[in-house]
C-alpha atoms as a PDB file:
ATOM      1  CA  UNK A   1      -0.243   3.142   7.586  1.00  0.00           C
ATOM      2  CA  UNK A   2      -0.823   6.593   5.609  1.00  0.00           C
ATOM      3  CA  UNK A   3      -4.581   5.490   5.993  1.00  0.00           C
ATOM      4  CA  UNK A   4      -4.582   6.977   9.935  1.00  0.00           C
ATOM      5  CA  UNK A   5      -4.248  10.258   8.484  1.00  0.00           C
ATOM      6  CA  UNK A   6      -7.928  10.779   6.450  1.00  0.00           C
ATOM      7  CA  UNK A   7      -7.050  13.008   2.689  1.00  0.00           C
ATOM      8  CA  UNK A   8      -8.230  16.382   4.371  1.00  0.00           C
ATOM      9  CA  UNK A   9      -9.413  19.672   2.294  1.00  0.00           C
ATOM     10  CA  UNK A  10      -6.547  20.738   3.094  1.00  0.00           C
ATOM     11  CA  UNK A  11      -5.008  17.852   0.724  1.00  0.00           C
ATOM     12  CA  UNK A  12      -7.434  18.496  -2.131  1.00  0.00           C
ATOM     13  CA  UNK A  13      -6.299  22.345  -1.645  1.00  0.00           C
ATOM     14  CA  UNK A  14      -2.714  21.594  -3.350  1.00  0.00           C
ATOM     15  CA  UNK A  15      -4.712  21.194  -6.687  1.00  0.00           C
ATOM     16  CA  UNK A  16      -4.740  25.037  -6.656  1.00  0.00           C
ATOM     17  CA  UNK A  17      -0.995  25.301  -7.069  1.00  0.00           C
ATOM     18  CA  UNK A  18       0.593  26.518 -10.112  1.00  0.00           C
ATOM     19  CA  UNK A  19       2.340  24.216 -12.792  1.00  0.00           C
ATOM     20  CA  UNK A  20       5.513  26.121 -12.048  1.00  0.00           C
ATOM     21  CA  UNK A  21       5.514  25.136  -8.238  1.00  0.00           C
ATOM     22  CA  UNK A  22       4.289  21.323  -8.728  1.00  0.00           C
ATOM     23  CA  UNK A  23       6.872  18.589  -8.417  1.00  0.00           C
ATOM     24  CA  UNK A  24       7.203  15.964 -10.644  1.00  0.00           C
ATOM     25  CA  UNK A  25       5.400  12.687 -10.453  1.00  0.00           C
ATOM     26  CA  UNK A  26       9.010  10.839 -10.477  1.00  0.00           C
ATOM     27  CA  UNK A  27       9.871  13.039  -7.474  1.00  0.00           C
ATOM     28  CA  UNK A  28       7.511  11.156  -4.976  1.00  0.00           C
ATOM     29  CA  UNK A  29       8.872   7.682  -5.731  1.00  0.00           C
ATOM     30  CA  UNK A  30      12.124   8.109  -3.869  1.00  0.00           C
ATOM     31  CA  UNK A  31       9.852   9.267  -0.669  1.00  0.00           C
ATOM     32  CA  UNK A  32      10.480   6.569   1.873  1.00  0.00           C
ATOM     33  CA  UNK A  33       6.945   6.066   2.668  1.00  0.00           C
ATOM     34  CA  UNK A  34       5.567   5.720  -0.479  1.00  0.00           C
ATOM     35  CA  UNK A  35       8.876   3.224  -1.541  1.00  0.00           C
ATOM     36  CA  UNK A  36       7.075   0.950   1.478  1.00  0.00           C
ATOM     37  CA  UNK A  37       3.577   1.328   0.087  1.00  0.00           C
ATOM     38  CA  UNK A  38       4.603   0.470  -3.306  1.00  0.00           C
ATOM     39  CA  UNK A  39       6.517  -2.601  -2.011  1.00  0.00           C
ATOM     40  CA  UNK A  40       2.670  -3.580  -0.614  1.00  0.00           C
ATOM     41  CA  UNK A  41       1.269  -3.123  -4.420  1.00  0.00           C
ATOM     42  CA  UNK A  42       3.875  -5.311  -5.355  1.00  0.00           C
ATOM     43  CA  UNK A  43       2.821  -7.656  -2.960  1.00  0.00           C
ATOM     44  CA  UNK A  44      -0.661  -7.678  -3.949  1.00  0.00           C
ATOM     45  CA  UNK A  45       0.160  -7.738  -7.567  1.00  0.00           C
ATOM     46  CA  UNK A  46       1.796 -10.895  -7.294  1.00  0.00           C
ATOM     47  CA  UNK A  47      -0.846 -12.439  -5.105  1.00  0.00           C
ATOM     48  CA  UNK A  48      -2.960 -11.826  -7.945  1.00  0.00           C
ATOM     49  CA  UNK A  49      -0.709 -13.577 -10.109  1.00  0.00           C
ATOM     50  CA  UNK A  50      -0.498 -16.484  -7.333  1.00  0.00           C
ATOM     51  CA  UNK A  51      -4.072 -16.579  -7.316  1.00  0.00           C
ATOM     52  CA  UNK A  52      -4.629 -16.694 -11.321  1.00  0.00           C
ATOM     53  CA  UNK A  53      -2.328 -19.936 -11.195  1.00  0.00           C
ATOM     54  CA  UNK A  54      -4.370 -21.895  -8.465  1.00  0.00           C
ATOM     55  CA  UNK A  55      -1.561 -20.974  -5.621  1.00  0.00           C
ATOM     56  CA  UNK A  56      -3.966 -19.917  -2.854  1.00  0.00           C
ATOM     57  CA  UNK A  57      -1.087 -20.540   0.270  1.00  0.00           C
ATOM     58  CA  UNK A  58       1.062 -18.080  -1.808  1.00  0.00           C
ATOM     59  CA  UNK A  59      -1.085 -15.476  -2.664  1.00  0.00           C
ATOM     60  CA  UNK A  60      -2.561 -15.507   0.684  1.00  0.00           C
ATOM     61  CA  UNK A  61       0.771 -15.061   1.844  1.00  0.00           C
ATOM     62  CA  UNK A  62       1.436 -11.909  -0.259  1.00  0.00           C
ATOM     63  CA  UNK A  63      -1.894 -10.269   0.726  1.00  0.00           C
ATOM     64  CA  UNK A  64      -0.232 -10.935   4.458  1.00  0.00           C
ATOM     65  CA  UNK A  65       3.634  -9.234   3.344  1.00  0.00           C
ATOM     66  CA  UNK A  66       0.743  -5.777   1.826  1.00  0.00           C
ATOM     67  CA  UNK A  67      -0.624  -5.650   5.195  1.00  0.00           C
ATOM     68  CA  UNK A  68       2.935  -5.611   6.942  1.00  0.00           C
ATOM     69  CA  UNK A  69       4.182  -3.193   4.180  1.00  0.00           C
ATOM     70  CA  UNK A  70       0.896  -0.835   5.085  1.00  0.00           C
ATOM     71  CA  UNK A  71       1.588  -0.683   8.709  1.00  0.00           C
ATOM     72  CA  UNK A  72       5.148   0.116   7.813  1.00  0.00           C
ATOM     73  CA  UNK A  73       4.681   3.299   5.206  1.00  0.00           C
ATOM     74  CA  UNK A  74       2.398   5.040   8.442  1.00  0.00           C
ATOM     75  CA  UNK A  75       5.394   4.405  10.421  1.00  0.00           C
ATOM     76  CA  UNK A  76       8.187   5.315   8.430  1.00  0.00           C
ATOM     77  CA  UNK A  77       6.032   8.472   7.904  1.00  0.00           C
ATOM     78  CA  UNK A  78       5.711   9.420  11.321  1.00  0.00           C
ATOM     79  CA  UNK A  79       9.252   9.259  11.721  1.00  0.00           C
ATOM     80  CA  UNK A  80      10.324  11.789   9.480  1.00  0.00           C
ATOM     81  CA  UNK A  81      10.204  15.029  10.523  1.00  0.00           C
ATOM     82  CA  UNK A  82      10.943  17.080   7.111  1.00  0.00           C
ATOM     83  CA  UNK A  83       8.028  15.849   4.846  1.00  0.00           C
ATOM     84  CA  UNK A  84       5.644  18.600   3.451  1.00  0.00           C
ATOM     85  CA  UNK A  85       1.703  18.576   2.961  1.00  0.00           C
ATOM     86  CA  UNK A  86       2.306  18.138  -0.486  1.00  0.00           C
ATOM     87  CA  UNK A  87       4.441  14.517   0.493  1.00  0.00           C
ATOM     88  CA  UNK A  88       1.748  13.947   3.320  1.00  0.00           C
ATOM     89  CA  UNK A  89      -1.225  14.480   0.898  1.00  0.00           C
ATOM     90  CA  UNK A  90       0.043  12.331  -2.346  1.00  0.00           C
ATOM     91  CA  UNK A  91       1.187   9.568   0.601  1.00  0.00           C
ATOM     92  CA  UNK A  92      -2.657   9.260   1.455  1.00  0.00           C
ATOM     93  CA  UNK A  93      -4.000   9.250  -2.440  1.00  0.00           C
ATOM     94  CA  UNK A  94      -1.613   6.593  -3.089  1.00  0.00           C
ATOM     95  CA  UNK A  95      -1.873   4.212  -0.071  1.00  0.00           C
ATOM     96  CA  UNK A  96      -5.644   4.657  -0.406  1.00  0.00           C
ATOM     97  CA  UNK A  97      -5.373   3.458  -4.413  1.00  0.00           C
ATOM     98  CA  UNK A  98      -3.157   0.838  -3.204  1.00  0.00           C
ATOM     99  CA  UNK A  99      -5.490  -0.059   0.004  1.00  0.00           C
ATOM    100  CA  UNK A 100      -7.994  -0.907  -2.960  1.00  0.00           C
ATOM    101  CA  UNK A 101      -6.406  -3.579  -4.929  1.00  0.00           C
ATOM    102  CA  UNK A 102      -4.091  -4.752  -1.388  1.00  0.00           C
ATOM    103  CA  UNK A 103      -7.605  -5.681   0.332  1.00  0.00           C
ATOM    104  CA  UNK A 104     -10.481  -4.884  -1.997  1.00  0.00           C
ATOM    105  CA  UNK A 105      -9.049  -6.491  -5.682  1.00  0.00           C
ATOM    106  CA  UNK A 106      -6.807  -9.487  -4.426  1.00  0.00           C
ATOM    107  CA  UNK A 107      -9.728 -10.598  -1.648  1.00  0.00           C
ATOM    108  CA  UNK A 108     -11.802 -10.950  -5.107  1.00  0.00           C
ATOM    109  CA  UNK A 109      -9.954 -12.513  -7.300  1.00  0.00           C
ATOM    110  CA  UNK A 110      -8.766 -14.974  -4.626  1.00  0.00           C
ATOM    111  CA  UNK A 111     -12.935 -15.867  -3.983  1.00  0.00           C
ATOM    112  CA  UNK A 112     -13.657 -16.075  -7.599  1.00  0.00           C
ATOM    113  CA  UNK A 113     -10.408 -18.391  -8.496  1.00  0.00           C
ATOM    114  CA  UNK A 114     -11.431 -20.410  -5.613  1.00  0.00           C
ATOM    115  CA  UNK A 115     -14.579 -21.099  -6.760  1.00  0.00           C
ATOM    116  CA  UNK A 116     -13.099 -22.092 -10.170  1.00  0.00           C
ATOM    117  CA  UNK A 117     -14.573 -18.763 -11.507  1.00  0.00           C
ATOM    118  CA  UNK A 118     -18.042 -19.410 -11.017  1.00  0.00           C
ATOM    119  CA  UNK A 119     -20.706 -16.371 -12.187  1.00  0.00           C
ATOM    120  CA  UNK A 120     -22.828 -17.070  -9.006  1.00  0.00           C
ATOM    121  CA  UNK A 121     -19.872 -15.696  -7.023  1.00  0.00           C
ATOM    122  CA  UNK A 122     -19.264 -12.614  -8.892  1.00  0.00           C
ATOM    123  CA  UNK A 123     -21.991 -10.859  -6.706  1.00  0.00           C
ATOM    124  CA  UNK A 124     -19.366 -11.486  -3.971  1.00  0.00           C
ATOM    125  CA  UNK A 125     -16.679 -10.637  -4.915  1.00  0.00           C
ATOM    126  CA  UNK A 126     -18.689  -7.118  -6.269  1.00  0.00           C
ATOM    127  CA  UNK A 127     -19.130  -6.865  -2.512  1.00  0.00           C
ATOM    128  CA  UNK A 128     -15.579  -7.105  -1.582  1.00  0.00           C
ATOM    129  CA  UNK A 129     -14.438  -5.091  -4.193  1.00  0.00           C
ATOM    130  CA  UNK A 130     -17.409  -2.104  -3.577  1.00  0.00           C
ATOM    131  CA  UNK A 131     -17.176  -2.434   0.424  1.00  0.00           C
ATOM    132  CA  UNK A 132     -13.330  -1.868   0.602  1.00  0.00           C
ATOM    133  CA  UNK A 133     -14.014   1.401  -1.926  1.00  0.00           C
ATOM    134  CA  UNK A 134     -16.518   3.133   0.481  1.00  0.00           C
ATOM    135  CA  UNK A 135     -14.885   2.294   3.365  1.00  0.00           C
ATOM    136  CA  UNK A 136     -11.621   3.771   2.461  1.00  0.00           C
ATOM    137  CA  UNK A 137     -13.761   6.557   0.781  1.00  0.00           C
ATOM    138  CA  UNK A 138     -15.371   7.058   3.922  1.00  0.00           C
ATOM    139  CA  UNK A 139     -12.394   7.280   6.480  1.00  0.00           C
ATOM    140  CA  UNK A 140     -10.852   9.736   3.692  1.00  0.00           C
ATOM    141  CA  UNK A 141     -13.580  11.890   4.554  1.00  0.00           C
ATOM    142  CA  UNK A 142     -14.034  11.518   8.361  1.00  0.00           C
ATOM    143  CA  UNK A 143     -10.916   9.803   9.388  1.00  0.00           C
ATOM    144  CA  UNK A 144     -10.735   8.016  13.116  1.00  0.00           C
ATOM    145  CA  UNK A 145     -13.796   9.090  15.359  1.00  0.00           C
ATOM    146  CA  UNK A 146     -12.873  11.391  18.026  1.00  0.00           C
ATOM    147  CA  UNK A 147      -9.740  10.422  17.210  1.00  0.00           C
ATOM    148  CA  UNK A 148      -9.388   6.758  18.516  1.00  0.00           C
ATOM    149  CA  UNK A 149     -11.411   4.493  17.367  1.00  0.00           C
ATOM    150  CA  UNK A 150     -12.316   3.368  13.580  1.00  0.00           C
ATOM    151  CA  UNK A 151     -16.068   2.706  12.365  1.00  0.00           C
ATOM    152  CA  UNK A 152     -16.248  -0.418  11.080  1.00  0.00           C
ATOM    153  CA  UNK A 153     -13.066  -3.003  10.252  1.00  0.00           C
ATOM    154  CA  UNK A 154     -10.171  -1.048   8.408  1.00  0.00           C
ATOM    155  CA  UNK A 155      -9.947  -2.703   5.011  1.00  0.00           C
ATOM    156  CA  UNK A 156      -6.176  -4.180   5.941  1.00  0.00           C
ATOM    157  CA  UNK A 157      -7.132  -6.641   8.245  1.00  0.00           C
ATOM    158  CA  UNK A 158      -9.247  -8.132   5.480  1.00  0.00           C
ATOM    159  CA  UNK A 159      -5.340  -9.557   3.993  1.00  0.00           C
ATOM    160  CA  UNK A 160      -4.738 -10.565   7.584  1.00  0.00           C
ATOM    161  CA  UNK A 161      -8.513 -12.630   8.400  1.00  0.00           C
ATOM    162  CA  UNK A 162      -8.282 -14.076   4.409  1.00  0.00           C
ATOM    163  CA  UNK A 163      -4.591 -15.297   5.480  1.00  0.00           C
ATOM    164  CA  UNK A 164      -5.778 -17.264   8.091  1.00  0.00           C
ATOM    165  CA  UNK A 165      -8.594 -18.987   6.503  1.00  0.00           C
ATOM    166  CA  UNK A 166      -5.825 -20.871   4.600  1.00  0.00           C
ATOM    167  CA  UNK A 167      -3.600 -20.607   7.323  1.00  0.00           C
ATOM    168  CA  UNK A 168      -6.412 -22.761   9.188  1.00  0.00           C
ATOM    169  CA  UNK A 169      -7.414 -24.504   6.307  1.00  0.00           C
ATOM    170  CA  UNK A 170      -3.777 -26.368   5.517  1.00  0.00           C
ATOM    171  CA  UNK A 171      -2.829 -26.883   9.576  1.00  0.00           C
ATOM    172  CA  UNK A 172      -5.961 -28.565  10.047  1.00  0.00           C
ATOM    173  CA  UNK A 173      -5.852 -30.573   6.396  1.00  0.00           C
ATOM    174  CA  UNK A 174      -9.442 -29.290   5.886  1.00  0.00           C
ATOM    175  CA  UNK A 175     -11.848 -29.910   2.841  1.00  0.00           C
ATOM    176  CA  UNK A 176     -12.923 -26.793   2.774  1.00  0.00           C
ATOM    177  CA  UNK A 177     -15.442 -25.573   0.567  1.00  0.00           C
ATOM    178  CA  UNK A 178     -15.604 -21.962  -1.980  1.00  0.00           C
ATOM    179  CA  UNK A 179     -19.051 -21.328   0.509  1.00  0.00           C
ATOM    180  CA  UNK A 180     -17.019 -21.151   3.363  1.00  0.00           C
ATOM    181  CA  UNK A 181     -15.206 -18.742   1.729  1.00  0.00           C
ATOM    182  CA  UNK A 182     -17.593 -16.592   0.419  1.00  0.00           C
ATOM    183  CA  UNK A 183     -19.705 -16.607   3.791  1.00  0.00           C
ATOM    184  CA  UNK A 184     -16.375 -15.422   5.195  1.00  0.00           C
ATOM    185  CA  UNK A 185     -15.721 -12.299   2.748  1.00  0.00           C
ATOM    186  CA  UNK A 186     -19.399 -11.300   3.464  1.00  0.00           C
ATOM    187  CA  UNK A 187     -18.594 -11.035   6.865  1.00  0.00           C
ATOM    188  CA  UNK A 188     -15.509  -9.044   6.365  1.00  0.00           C
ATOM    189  CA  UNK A 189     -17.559  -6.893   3.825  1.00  0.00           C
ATOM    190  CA  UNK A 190     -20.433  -6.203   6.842  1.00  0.00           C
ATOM    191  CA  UNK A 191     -17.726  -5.740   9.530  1.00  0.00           C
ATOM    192  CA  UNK A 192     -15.674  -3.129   7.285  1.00  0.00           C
ATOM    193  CA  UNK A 193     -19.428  -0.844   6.276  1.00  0.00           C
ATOM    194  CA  UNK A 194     -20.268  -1.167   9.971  1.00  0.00           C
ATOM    195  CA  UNK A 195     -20.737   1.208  12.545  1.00  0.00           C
ATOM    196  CA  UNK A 196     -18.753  -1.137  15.212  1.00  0.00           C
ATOM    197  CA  UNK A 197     -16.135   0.818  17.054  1.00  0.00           C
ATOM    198  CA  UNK A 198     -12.660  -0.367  16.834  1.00  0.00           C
ATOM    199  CA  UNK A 199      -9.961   1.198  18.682  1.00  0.00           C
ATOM    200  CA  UNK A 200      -6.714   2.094  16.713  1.00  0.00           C
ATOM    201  CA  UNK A 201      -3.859  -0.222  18.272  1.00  0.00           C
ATOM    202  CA  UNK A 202      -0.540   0.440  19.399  1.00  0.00           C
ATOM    203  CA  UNK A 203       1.709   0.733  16.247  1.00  0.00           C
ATOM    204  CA  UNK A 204       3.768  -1.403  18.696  1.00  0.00           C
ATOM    205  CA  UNK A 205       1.126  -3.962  16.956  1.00  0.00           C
ATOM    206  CA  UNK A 206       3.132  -4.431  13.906  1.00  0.00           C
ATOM    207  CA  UNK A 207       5.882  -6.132  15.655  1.00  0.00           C
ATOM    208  CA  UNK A 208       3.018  -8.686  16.393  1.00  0.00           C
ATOM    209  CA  UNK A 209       1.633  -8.648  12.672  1.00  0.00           C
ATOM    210  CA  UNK A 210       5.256  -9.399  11.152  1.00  0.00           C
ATOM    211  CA  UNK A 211       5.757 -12.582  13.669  1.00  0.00           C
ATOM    212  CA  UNK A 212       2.575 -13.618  12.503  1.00  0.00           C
ATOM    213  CA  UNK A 213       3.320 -12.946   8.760  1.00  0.00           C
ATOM    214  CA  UNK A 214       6.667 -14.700   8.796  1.00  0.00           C
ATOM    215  CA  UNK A 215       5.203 -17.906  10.865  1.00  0.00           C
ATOM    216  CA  UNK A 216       2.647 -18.179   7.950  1.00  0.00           C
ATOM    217  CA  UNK A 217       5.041 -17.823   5.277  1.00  0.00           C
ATOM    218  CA  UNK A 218       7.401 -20.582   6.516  1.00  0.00           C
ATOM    219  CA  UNK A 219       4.264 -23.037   7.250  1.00  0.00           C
ATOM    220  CA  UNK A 220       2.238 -22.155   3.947  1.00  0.00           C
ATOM    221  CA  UNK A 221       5.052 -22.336   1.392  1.00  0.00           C
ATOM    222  CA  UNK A 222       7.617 -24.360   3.046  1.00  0.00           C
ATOM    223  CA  UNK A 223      10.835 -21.467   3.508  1.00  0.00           C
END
């Protein structure tokens, strides 16, 4: 998750370099890392597509596979040895950007399709959409406190706590409501602007977060 690293001055610095020395744009897709965050937009992108076609199970399923495929980039990152600031620093703008439509944009668009697109639920999904930009905004800036814990609920469990909802909601054969919803996404949205601690898990965690995403994708869409 390139998101454990906060976009530094030091990042913003590279916009001082020269045209001559600056790589090209096409050059940071075949960077491992970034192949794995892109596979998350992906993700997201079709669980916005899911979600635009009434197939909640699915695209709550694909906002799951973005959170596994953000976990993965940070890893894959770590592991290599050889990558430069300039790799590290685009790695952060783009998994941020990404961050924003994985767990900010999908979360939205799933409320307001749920409520069959009703106005008094665009307030909401404002919420979720605004919340997950100054929280990402704001770890960019001061990253993990004293190095260990987060402030407030990183933005990826949002994919993970909206999976379960339907996860919950199709186990138990539940008639659940577009409130319960919404009350839910405003509690994400006041858990992610909080000042809660959280301590930053094991990435050992991820082994835990891919069990879970593969049991929900065989019991919400039937593998």
């Amino acid at each position: 998750m390139n998101t454990n690293t906060p976009i530094t001055k030091k990042a913003y610095d590279l916009k001082e370099t020269t045209p001559t020395s600056q790589l090209n744009m096409l050059h940071f897709i075949f960077d491992l890392p970034n192949i794995c965050t892109l596979l998350g937009l992906l993700s997201a992108l079709l669980g916005i597509y899911a979600t635009i076609k009434g197939e909640f199970y699915l695209a709550a399923v694909f906002g799951a596979w973005s959170v596994v495929f953000d976990w993965t980039d940070g890893l894959v990152a770590g592991k290599m040895k050889n990558r430069t600031d300039t790799h590290r620093a685009f790695g952060g703008q783009l998994d941020s950007l990404i961050d924003m439509v994985s767990f900010g944009v999908l979360p939205a668009i799933i409320l307001l399709s749920y409520s069959n697109y009703n106005p008094w639920f665009i307030p909401g999904a404002f919420a979720i959409v605004a919340g997950c930009a100054i929280r990402l905004s704001y770890f960019n800036i001061y990253g993990l406190t004293k190095g260990k814990t987060y402030t407030g609920l990183a933005v990826d469990y949002n994919g993970l706590i909206v999976s379960l909802f339907f996860l919950i909601e199709k186990l138990l054969n539940l008639a659940v409501f577009p409130k319960t919803l919404y009350i839910l996404m405003m509690g994400i949205v006041f858990l992610n602007l909080s000042s809660i601690q959280i301590p930053k898990f094991s990435k050992i965690i991820l082994i835990g977060i891919v069990i879970y995403v593969i049991t929900l994708t065989i019991l919400l869409i039937k593998v």
